[in-house]
C-alpha atoms as a PDB file:
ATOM      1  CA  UNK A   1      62.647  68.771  94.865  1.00  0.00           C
ATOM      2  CA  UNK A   2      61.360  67.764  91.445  1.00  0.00           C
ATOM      3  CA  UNK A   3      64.642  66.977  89.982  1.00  0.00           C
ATOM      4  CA  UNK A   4      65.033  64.743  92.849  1.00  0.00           C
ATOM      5  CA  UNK A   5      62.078  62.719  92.412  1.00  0.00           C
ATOM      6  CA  UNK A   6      62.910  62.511  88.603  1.00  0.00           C
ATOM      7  CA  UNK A   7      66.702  61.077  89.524  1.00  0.00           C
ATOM      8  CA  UNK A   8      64.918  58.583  91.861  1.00  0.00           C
ATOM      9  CA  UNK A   9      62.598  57.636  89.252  1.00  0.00           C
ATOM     10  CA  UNK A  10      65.250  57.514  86.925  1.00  0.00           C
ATOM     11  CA  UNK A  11      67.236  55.226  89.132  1.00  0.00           C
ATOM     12  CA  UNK A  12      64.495  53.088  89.621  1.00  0.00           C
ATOM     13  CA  UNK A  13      64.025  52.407  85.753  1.00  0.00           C
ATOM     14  CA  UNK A  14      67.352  51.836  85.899  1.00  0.00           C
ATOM     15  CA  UNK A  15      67.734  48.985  88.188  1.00  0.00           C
ATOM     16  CA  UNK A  16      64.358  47.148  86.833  1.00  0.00           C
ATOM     17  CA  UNK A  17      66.077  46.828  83.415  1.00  0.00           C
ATOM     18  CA  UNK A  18      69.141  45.876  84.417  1.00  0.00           C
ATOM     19  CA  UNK A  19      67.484  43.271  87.267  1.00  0.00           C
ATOM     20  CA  UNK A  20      65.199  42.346  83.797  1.00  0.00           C
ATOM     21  CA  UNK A  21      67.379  42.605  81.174  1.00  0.00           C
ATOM     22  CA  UNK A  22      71.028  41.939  82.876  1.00  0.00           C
ATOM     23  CA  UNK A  23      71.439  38.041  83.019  1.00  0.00           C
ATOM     24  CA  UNK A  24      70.550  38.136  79.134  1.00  0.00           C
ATOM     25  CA  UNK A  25      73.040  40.273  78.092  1.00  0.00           C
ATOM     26  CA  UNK A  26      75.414  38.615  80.598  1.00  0.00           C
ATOM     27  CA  UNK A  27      75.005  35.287  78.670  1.00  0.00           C
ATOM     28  CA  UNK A  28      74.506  36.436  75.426  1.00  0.00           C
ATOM     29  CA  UNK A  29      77.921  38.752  75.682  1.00  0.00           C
ATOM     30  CA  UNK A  30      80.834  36.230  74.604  1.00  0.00           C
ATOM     31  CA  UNK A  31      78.612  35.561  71.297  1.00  0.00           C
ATOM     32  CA  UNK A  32      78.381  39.252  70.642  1.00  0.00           C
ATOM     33  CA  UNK A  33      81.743  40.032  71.337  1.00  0.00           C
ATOM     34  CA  UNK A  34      83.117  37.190  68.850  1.00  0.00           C
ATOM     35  CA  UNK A  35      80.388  39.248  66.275  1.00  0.00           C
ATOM     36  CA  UNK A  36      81.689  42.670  66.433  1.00  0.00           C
ATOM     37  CA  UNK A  37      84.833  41.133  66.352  1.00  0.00           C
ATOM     38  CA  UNK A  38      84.485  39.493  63.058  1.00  0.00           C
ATOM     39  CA  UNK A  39      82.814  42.944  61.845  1.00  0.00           C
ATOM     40  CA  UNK A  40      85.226  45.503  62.718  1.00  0.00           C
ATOM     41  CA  UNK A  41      88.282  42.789  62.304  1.00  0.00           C
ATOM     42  CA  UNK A  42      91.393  43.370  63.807  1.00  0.00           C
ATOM     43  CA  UNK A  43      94.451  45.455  62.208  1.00  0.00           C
ATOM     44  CA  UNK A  44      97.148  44.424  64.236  1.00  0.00           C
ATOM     45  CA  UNK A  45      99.396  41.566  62.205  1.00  0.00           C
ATOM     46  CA  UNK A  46      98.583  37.840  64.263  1.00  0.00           C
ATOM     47  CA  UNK A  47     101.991  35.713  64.647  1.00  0.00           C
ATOM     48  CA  UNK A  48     105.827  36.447  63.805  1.00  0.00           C
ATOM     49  CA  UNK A  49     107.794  35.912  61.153  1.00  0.00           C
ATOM     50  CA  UNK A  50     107.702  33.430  58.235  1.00  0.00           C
ATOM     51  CA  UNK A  51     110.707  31.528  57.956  1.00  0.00           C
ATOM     52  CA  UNK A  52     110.616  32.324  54.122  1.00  0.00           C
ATOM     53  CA  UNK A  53     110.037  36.002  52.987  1.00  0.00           C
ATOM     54  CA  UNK A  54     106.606  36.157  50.689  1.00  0.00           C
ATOM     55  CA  UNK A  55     105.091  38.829  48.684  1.00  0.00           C
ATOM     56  CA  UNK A  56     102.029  39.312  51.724  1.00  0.00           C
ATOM     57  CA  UNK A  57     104.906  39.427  54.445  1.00  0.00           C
ATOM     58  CA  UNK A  58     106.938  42.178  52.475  1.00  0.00           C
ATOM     59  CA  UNK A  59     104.022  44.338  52.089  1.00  0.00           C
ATOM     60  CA  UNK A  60     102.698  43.980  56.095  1.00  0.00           C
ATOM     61  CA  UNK A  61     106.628  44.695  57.454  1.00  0.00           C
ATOM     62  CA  UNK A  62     106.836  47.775  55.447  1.00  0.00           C
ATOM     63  CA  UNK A  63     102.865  48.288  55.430  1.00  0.00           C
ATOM     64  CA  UNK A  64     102.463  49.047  52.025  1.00  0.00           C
ATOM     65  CA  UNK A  65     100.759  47.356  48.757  1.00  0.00           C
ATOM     66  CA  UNK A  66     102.560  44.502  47.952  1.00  0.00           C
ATOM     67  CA  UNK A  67     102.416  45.808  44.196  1.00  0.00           C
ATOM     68  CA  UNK A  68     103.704  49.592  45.359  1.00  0.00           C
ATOM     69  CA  UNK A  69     106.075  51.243  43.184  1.00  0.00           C
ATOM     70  CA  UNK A  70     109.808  51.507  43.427  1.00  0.00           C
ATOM     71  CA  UNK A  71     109.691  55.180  44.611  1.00  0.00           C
ATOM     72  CA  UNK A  72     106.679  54.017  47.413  1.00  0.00           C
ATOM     73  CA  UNK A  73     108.957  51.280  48.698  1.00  0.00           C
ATOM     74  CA  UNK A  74     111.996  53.199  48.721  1.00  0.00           C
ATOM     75  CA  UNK A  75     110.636  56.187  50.421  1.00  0.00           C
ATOM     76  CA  UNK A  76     108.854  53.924  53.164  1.00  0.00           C
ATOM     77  CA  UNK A  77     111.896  51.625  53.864  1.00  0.00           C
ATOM     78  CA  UNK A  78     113.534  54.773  54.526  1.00  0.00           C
ATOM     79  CA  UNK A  79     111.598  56.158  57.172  1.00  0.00           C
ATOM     80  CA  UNK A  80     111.126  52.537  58.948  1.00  0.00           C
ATOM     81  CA  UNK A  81     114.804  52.717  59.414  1.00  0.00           C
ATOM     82  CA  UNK A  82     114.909  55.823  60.175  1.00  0.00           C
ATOM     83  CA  UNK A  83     112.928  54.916  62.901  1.00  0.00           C
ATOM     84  CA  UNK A  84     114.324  51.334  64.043  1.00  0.00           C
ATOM     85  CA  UNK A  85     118.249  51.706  63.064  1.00  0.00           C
ATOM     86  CA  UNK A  86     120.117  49.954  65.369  1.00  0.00           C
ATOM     87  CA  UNK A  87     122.394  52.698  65.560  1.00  0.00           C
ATOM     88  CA  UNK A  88     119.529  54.564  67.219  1.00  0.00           C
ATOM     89  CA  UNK A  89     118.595  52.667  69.490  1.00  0.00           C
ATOM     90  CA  UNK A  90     116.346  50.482  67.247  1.00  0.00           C
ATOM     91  CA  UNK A  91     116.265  46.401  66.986  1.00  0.00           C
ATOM     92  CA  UNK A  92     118.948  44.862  64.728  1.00  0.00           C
ATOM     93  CA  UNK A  93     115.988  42.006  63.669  1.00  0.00           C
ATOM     94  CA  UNK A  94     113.795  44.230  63.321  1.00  0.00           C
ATOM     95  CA  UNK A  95     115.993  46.238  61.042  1.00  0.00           C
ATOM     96  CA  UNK A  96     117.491  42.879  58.930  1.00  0.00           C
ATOM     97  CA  UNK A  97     113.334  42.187  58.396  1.00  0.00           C
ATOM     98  CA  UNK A  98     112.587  45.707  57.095  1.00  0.00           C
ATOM     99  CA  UNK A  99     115.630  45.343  54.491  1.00  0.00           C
ATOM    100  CA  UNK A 100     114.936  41.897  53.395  1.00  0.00           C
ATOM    101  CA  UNK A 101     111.060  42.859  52.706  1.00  0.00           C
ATOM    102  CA  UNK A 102     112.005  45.947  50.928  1.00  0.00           C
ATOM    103  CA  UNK A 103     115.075  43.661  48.795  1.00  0.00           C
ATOM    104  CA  UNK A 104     112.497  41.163  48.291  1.00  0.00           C
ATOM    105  CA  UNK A 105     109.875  43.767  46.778  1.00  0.00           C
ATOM    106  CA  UNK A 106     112.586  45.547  44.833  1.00  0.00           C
ATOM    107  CA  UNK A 107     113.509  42.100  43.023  1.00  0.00           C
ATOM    108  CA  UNK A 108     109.542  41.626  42.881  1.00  0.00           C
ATOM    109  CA  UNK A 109     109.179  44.780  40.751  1.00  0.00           C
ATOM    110  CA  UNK A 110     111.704  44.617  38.226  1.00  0.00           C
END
């Protein structure tokens, strides 16, 4: 019987914020969200392709340090088409991309 009276209760306080407090946070929620979202930032890569290959766009398709070493880039190019040869089912563009970043890092580092 008690526990009931405390869920009602708890209900209750429940509904008077949310009738109090609800429009506010209604209003006030496309600000917030455009806060957090500047905080926590997003990882995912914005846009496609460049139409020229730069040091920044290297490092992103191959998602290394632009100034990795020779063994770093090797090793990840690799396993990236390991993963997306086109003989495996993978994209062809996606596979020309990954060896023009890691050509144009190579020729970067020597």
């Amino acid at each position: 019987m008690s526990t009931m009276i405390a869920a009602g209760l708890a209900l209750l306080g429940v509904g008077f914020v949310g009738s109090r407090y609800g429009p506010r946070i209604k209003n006030s929620w496309p600000k917030m969200e455009k806060q957090l979202q500047g905080l926590i930032g997003d990882s995912r890569y914005k846009g496609g392709f460049q139409s020229d290959m730069d040091k920044y766009e290297a490092g992103k398709i191959l998602g290394i340090s632009s100034n990795s070493s020779q063994k770093r880039i090797k090793d990840v190019h690799k396993k990236l088409m390991f993963q997306n040869h086109p003989d495996r089912g993978g994209s062809p563009y996606l596979a020309t991309k990954i060896n023009e970043a890691k050509d144009y890092l190579e020729k970067q580092g020597k």
